[in-house]
Protein backbone atom coordinates (compact mmCIF):
# COMPACT_ATOMS: atom_id res chain seq x y z
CA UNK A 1 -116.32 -30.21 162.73
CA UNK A 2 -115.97 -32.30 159.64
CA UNK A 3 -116.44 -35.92 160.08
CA UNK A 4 -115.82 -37.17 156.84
CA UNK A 5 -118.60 -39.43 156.01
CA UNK A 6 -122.17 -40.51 157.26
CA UNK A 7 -121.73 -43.18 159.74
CA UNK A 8 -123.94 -45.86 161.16
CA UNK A 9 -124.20 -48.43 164.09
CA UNK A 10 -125.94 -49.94 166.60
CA UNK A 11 -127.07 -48.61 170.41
CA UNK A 12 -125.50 -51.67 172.50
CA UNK A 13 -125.82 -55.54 171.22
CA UNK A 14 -128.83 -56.52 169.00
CA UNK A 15 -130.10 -60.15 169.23
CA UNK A 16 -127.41 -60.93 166.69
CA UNK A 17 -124.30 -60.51 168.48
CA UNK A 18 -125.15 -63.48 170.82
CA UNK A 19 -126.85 -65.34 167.93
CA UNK A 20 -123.72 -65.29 166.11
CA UNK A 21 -121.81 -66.43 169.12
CA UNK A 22 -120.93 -63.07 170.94
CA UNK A 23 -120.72 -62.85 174.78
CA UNK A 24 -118.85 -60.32 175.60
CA UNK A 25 -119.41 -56.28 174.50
CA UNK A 26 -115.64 -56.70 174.28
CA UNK A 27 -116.32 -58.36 171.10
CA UNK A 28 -118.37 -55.45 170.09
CA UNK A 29 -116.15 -53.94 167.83
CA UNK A 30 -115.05 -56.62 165.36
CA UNK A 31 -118.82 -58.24 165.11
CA UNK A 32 -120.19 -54.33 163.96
CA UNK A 33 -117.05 -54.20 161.54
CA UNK A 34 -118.55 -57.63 160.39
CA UNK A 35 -121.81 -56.07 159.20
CA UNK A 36 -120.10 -53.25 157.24
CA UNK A 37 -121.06 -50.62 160.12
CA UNK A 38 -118.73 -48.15 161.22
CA UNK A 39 -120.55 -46.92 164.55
CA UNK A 40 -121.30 -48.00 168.38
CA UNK A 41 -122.72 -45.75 171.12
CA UNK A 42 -122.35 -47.75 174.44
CA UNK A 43 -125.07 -48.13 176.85
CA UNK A 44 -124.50 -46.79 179.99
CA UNK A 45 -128.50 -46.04 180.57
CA UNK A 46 -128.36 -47.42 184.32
CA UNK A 47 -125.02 -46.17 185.57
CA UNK A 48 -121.59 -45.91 184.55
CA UNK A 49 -120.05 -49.28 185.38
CA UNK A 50 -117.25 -49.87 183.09
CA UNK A 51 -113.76 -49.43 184.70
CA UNK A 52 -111.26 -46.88 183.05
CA UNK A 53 -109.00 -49.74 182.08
CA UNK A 54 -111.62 -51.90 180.75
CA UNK A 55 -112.75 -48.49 178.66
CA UNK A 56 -108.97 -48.31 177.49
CA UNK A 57 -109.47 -51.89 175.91
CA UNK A 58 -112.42 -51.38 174.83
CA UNK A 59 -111.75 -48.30 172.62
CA UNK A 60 -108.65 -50.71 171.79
CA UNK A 61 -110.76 -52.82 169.74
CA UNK A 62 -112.86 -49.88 167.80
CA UNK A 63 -110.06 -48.25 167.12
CA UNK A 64 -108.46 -51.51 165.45
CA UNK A 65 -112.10 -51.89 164.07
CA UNK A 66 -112.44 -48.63 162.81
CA UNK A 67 -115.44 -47.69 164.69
CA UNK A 68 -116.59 -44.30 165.87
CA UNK A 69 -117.56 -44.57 169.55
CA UNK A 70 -120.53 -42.20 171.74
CA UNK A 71 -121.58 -43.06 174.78
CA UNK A 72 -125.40 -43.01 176.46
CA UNK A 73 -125.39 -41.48 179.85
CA UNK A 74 -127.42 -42.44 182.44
CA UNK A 75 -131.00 -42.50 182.38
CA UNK A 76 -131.65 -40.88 185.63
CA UNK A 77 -129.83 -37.83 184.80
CA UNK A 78 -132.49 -34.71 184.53
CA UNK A 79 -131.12 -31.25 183.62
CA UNK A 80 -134.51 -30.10 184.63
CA UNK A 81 -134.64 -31.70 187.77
CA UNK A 82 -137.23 -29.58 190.67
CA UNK A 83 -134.79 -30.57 193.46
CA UNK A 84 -131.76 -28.71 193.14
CA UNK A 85 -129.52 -31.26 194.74
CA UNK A 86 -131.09 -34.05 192.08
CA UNK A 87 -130.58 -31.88 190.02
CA UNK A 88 -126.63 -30.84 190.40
CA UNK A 89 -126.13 -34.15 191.60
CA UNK A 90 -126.39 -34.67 187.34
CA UNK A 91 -122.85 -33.59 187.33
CA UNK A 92 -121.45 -36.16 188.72
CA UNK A 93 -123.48 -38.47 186.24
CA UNK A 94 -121.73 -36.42 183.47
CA UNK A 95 -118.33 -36.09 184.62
CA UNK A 96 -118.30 -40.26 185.11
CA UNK A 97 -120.13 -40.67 181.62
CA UNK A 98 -116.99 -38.12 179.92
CA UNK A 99 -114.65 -39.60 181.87
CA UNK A 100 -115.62 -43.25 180.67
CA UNK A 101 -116.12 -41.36 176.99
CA UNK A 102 -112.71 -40.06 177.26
CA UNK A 103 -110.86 -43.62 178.02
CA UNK A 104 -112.49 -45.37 175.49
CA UNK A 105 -112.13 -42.60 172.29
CA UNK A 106 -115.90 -41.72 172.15
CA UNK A 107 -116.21 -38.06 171.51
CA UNK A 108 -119.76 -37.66 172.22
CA UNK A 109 -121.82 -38.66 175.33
CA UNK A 110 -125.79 -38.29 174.31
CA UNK A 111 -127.68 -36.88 177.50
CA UNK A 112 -131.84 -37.20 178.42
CA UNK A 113 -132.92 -33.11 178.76
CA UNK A 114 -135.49 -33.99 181.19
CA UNK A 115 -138.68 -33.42 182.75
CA UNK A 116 -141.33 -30.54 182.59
CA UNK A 117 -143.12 -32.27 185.94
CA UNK A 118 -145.16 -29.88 187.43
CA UNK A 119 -142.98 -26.58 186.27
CA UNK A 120 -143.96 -24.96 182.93
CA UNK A 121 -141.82 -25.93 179.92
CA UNK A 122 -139.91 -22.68 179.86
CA UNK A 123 -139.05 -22.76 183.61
CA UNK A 124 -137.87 -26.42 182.94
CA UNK A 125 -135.85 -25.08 180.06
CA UNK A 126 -134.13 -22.18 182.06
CA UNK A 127 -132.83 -24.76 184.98
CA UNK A 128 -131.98 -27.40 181.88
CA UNK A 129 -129.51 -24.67 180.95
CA UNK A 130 -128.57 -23.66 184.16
CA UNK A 131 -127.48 -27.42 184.91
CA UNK A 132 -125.84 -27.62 180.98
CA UNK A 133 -123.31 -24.72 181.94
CA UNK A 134 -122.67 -25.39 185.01
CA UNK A 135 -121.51 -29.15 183.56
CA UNK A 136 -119.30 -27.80 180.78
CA UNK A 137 -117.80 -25.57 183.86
CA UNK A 138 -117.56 -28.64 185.63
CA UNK A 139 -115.89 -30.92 183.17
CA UNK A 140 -113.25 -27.88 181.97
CA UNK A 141 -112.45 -27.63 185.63
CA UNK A 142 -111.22 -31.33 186.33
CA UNK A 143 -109.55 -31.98 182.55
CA UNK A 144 -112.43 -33.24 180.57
CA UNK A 145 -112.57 -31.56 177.75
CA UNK A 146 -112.83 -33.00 174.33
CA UNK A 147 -115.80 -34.70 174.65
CA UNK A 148 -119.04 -33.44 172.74
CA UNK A 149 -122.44 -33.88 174.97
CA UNK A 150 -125.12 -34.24 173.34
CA UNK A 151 -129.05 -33.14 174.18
CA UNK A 152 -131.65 -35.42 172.77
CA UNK A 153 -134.60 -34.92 171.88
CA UNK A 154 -137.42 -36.85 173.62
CA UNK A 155 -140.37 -39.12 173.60
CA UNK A 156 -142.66 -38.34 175.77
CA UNK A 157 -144.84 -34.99 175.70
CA UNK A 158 -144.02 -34.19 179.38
CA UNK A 159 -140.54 -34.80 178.89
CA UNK A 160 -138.05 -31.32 178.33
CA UNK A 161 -137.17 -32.41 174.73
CA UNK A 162 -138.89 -30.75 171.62
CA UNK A 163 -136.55 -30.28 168.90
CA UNK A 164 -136.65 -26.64 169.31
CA UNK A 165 -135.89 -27.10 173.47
CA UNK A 166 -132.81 -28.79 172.20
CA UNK A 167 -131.66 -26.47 170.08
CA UNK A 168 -132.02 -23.77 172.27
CA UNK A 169 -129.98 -25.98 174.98
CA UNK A 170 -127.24 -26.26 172.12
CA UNK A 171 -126.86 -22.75 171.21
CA UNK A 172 -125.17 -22.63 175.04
CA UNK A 173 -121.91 -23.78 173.35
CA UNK A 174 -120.15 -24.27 170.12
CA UNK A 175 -119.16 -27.78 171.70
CA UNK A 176 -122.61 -29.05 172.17
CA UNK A 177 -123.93 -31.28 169.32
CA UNK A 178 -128.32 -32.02 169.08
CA UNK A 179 -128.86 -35.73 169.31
CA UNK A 180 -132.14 -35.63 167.02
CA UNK A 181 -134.25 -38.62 167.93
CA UNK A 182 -136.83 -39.02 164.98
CA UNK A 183 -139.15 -41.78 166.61
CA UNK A 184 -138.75 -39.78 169.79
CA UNK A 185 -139.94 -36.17 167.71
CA UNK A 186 -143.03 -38.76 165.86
CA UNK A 187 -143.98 -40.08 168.82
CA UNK A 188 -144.62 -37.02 170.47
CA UNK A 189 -146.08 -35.16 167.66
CA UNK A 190 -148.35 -38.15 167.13
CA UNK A 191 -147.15 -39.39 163.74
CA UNK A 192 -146.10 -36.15 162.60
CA UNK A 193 -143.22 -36.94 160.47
CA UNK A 194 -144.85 -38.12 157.70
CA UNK A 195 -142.23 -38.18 154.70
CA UNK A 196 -139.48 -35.72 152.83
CA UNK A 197 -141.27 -32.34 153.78
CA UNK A 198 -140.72 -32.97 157.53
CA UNK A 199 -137.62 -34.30 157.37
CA UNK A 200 -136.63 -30.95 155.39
CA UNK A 201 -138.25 -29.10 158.16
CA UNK A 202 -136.50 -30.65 160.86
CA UNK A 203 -133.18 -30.25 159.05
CA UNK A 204 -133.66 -26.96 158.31
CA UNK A 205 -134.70 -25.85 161.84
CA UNK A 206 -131.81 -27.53 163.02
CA UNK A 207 -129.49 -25.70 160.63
CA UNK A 208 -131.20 -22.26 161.17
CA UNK A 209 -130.35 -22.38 164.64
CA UNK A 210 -126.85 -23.60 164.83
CA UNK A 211 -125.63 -22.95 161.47
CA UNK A 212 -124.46 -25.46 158.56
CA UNK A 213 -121.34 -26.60 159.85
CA UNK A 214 -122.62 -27.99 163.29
CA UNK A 215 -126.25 -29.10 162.00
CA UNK A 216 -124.24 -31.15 159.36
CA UNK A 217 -122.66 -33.31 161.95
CA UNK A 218 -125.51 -33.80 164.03
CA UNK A 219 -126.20 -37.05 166.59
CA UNK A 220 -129.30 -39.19 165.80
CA UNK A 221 -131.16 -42.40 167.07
CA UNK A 222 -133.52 -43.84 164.97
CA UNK A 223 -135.90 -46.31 165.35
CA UNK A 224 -139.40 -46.88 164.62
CA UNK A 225 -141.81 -45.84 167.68
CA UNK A 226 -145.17 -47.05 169.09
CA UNK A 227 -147.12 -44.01 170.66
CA UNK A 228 -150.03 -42.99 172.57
CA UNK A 229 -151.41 -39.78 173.43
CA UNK A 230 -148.91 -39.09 176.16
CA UNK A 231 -145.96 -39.84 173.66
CA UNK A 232 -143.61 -42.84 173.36
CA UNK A 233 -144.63 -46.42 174.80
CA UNK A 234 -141.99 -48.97 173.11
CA UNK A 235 -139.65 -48.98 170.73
CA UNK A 236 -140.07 -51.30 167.35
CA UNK A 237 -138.41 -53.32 164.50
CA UNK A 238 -138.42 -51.79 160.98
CA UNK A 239 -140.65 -55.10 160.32
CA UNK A 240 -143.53 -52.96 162.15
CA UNK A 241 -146.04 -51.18 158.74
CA UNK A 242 -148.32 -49.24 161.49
CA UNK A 243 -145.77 -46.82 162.95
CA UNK A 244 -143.22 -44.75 162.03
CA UNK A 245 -141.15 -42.80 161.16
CA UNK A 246 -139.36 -44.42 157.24
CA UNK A 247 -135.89 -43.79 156.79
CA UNK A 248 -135.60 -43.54 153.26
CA UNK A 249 -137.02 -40.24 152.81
CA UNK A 250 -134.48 -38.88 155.66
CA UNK A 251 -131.63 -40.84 154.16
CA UNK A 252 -132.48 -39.16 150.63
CA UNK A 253 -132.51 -35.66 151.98
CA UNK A 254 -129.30 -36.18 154.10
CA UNK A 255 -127.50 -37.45 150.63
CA UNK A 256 -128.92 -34.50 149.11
CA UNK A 257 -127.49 -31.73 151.45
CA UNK A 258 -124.41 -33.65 151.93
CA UNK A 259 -124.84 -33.85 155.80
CA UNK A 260 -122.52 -36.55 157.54
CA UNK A 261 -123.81 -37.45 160.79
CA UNK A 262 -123.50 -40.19 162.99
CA UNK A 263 -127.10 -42.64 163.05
CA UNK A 264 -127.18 -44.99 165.38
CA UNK A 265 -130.16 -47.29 165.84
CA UNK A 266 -132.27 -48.14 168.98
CA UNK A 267 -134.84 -50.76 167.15
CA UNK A 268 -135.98 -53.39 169.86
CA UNK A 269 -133.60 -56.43 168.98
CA UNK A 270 -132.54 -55.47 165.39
CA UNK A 271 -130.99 -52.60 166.05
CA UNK A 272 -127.81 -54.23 164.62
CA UNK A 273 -129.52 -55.53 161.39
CA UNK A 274 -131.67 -52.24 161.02
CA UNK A 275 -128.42 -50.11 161.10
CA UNK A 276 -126.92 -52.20 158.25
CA UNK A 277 -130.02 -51.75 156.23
CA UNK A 278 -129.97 -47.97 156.44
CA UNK A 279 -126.56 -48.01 155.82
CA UNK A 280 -126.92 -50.68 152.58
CA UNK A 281 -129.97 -47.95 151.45
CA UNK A 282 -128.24 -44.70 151.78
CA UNK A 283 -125.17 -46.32 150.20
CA UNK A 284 -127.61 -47.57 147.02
CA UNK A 285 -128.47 -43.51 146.43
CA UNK A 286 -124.79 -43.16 145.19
């Protein structure tokens, strides 16, 4: 599972792409390369629109860029879904989200765990797996391997999605990498990462559970998070001093360990300029 470096990028287009004269995600590619980034998860949050052909070209242009692709499945889909046929009906979600994933290059497609609604967390957890293996059956049966999904931790406190839910839903399968949100995991903690010592917690956790080689390639979004009681309400610039989490601390123990993972940024806006900044700072710790 070695990835070679640490890599960063943006999620989608930041306000900069059109500012610097940018209209189509086509153009993607070359305008990250242009801030010294070397990542790009594409948004497909409200469905999977984007034709296998137009994939093809558009994996085209990272590849000539140099840019590591992952993809953002749908919203909607819930592994933890009450309704069974909601609920399997995820599938299909996931098999047009790897399929997509596949044509362009991306080898990871990050996926929402889901909701605890009115079931108890560990019920919502046993149909979350249910769902998870019967998709890796799924995709093996109609060619898609090669792909790595990705569970993400999440925002909200009644949302399937603590960091230890996730890990659990990634010891299903060696193929299965955590997508560690950090302003997801502060939000719903309430401001709980709160410098180096939680970072080393998280990291550890992580590695405890899956082992060093797969922790050390781990997904993440980061971004800084406003929160209420109930969890996540918006997501921020690094301009914002009230909320959290900082990056620097995380960036220093992730230099320290030697862990290369792939950090893309969700900031509101900047996520295009934020990603080059916590690139330029981990990069100044060498």
């Amino acid at each position: 599972m070695d990835r070679g470096e640490i890599r960063f990028g943006p999620a989608g287009n930041g306000e900069g792409f059109a500012a610097a004269g940018h209209k189509k995600t086509l153009e993607a590619p070359d305008y990250v390369r242009s801030l010294g980034l070397t990542a790009y998860e594409y948004q497909c949050g409200r469905g999977v629109r984007i034709k296998e052909e137009a994939a093809q070209e558009f994996g085209e242009r990272a590849r000539a860029a140099g840019i590591m692709l992952s993809l953002h499945a749908p919203y909607y889909i819930s592994l933890s879904g009450a309704e069974e046929e909601k609920r399997l009906g995820s599938l299909r979600y996931i098999r047009e989200s790897v399929a997509a994933a596949l044509a362009m290059g991306a080898d990871r497609v990050i996926v929402h765990s889901g909701s605890c609604a009115k079931m108890g967390r560990e019920a919502a957890l046993e149909l979350a797996k249910d769902t998870l293996r019967r998709a890796l059956c799924d995709l093996q049966e109609n060619g898609l391997a090669g792909v790595s999904l990705c569970p993400e931790t999440m925002g909200k406190v009644n949302q399937l999605g603590t960091l230890a839910e996730v890990l659990e839903l990634c010891k299903l399968d060696e193929s299965l990498i955590p997508c560690i949100d950090f302003g997801h995991l502060n939000a719903r903690t309430q401001g709980g990462i709160t410098g180096a010592a939680s970072y080393r917690e998280i990291l550890d956790e992580m590695e405890n559970a899956l082992g060093r080689d797969r922790a050390a390639v781990f997904h993440s979004h980061f971004s800084k998070i406003e929160y209420t009681k109930s969890g996540e309400k918006r997501h921020l610039t690094f301009a914002d001093e009230l909320y959290g989490p900082m990056f620097e601390p995380l960036a220093e123990e992730l230099y320290r360990r030697g862990y290369t993972p792939t950090i893309i940024c969700e900031s509101a806006g900047t996520q295009d300029v934020d990603a080059q900044w916590m690139k330029q700072y981990f990069e100044s710790l060498r």
